[in-house]
Protein backbone atom coordinates (compact mmCIF):
# COMPACT_ATOMS: atom_id res chain seq x y z
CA UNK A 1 64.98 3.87 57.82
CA UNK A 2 61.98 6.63 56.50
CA UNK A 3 63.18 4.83 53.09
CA UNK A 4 62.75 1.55 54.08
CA UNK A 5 59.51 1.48 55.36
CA UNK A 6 58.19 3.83 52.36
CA UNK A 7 59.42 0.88 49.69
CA UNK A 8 57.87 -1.24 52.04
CA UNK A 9 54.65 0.48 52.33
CA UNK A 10 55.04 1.22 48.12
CA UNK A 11 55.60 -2.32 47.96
CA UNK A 12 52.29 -3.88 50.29
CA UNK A 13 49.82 -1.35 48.11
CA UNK A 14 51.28 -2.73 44.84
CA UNK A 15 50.87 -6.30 46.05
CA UNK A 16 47.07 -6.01 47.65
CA UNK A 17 44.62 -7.61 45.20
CA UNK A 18 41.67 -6.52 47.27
CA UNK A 19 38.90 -4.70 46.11
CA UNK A 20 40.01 -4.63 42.01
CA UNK A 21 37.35 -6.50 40.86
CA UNK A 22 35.37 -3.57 42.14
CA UNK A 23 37.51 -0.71 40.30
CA UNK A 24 37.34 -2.96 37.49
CA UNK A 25 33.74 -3.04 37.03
CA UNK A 26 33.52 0.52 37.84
CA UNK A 27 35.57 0.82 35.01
CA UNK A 28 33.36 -1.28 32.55
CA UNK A 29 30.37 -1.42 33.75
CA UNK A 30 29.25 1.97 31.92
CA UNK A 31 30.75 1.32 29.03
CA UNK A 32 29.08 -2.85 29.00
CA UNK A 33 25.72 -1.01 29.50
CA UNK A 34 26.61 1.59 26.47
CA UNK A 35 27.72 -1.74 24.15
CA UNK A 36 23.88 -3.39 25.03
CA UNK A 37 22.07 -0.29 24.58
CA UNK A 38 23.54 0.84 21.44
CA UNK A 39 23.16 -3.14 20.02
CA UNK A 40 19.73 -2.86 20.75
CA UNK A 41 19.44 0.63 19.27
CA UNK A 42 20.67 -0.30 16.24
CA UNK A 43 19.15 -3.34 15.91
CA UNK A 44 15.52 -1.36 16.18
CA UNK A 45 16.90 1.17 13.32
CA UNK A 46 17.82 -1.62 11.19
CA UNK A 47 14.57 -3.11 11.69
CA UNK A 48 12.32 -0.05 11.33
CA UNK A 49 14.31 0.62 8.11
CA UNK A 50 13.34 -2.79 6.91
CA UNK A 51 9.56 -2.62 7.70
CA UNK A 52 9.62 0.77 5.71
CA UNK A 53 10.78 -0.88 2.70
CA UNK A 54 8.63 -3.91 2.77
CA UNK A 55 6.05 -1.44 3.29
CA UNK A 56 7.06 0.31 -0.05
CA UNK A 57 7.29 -3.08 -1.81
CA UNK A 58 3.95 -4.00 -0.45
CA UNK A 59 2.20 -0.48 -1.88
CA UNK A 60 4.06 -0.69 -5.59
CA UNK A 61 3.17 -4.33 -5.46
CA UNK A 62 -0.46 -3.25 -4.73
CA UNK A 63 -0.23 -0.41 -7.50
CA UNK A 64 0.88 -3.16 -10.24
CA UNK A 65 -2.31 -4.92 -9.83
CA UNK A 66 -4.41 -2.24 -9.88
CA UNK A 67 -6.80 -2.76 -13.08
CA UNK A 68 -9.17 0.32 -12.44
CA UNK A 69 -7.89 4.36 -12.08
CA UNK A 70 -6.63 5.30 -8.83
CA UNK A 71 -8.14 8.26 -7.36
CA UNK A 72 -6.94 11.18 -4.91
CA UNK A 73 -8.84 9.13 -2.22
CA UNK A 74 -6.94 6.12 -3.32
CA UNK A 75 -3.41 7.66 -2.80
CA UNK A 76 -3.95 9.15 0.84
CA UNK A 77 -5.29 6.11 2.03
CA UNK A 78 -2.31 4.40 0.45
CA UNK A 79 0.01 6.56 2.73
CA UNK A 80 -2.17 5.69 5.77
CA UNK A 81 -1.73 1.89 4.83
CA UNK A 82 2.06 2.85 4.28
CA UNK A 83 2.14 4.16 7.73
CA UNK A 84 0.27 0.68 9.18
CA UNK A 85 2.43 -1.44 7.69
CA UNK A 86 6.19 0.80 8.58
CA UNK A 87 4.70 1.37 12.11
CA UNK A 88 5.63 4.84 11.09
CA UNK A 89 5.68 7.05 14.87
CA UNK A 90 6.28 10.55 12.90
CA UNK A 91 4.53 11.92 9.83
CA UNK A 92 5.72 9.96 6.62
CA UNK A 93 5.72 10.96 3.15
CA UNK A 94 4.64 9.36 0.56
CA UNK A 95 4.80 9.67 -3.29
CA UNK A 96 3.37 7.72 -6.16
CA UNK A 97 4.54 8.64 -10.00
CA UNK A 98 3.44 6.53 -13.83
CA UNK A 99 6.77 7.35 -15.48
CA UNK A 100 6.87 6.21 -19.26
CA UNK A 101 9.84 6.24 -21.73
CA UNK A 102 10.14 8.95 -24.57
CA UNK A 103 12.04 7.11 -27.28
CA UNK A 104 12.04 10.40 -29.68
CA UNK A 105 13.28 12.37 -27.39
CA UNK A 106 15.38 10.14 -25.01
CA UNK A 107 13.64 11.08 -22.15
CA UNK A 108 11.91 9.89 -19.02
CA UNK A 109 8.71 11.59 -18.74
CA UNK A 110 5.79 11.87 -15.91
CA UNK A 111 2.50 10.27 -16.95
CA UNK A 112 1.23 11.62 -13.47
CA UNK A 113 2.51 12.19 -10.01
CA UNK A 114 0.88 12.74 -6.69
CA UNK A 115 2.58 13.11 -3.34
CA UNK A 116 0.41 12.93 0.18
CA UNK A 117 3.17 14.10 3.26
CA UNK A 118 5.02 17.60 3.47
CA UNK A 119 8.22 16.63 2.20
CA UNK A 120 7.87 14.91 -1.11
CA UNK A 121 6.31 17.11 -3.69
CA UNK A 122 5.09 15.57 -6.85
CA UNK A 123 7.30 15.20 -9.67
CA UNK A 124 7.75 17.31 -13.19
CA UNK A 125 9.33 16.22 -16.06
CA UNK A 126 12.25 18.69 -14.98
CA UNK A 127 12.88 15.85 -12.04
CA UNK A 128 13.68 13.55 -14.11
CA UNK A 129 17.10 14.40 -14.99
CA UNK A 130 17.98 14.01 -11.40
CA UNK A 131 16.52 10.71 -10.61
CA UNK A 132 17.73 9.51 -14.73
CA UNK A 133 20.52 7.28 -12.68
CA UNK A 134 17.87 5.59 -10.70
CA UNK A 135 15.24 4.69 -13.20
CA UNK A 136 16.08 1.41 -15.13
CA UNK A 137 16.50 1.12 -19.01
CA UNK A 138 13.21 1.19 -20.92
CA UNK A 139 12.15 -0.07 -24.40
CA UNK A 140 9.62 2.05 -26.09
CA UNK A 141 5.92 2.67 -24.62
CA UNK A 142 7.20 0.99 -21.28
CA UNK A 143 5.50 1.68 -18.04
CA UNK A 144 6.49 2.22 -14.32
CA UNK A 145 4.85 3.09 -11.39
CA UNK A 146 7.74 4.72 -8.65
CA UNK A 147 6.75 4.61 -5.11
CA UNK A 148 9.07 6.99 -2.96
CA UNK A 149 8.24 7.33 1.08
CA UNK A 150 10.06 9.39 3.63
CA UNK A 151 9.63 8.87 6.98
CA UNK A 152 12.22 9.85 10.04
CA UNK A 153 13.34 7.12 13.09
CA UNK A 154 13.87 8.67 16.74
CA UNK A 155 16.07 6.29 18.65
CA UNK A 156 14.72 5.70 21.92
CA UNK A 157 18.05 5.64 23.78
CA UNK A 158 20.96 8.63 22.53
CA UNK A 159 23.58 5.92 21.93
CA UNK A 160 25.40 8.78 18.73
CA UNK A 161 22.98 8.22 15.83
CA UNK A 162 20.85 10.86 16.23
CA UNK A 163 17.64 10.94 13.69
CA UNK A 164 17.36 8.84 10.98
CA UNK A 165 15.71 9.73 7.42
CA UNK A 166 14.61 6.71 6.08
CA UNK A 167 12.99 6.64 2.30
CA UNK A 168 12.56 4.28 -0.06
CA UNK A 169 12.68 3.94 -3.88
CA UNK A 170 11.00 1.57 -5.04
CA UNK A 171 9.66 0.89 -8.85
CA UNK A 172 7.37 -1.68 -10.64
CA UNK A 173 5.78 -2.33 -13.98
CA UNK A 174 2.21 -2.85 -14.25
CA UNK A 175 1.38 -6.20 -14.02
CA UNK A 176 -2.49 -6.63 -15.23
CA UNK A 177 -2.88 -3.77 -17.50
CA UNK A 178 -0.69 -1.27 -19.96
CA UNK A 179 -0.38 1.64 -17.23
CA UNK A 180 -1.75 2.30 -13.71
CA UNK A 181 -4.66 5.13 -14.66
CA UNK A 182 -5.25 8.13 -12.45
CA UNK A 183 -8.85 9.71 -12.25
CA UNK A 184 -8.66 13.28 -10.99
């Protein structure tokens, strides 16, 4: 009889559809709200990374027109304008290097370099070895000004990607003139 009425009992909870829509969305709910903020999160990454680089473009675009000698002055208020154009929120970087090709020696070498930020630091001629890969083939003589910027992206919402490093690496010929001058 105790038997019975347990199955019975066993049987009425397994059959009562009331109130799982609720457990259900108790269920999902956290992890629906997770899915839109993490979407949006990365969507805002994506898009600061993006701005950063058409920044770049924009400055080694600027550079290559450049007919006079660029001075000290010039080169921080190119990382300001850098930091305009990203919509940079922490301190960027920002480095600016005339890199010619060596044909006797088979080398990359540093016509100048100047870096405004605290993590790029201008670039020797012992760099170059290390950023060889990077640099495109050259005929003889050949110019090219390398923009690099480093600036970080601080989600707004923890959603697992922690801060992001974005740089850039960006290089262009002169376009007006044989080499981008720099007047110390």
């Amino acid at each position: 009889m105790l038997k019975n009425k347990l199955l019975t009992a066993l049987k009425t909870f397994r059959d009562d559809t009331k109130g799982v829509i609720s457990v259900e969305m108790v269920m999902i709910m956290p992890l629906l709200l997770w899915s839109f903020a993490a979407v949006a999160t990365f969507f805002d990454a994506y898009r600061t990374r993006s701005m950063a680089e058409k920044a770049a473009f924009t400055i080694s675009d600027m550079l290559s027109r450049e007919t006079n000698a660029v001075t000290a002055q010039y080169i921080t208020n190119t990382r300001t304008l850098f930091d305009e154009l990203a919509n940079s929120q922490t301190a960027s970087s920002l480095r600016v290097s005339v890199i010619s090709w060596n044909s006797e020696q088979e080398s990359y070498e540093i016509d100048w370099s100047e870096a405004r930020g605290e993590r790029l630091n201008v670039l020797e001629n012992t760099d170059m070895d290390a950023l060889e890969a990077s640099l495109p083939v050259m005929a003889e003589s050949d110019v090219l000004i390398l923009v690099e910027t480093l600036n970080d992206y601080t989600p707004r919402l923890n959603v697992g990607i922690g801060e992001v490093s974005i740089d850039t690496f960006v290089f262009t010929r002169p376009r007006y003139g044989p080499q981008l001058a720099f007047e110390s």
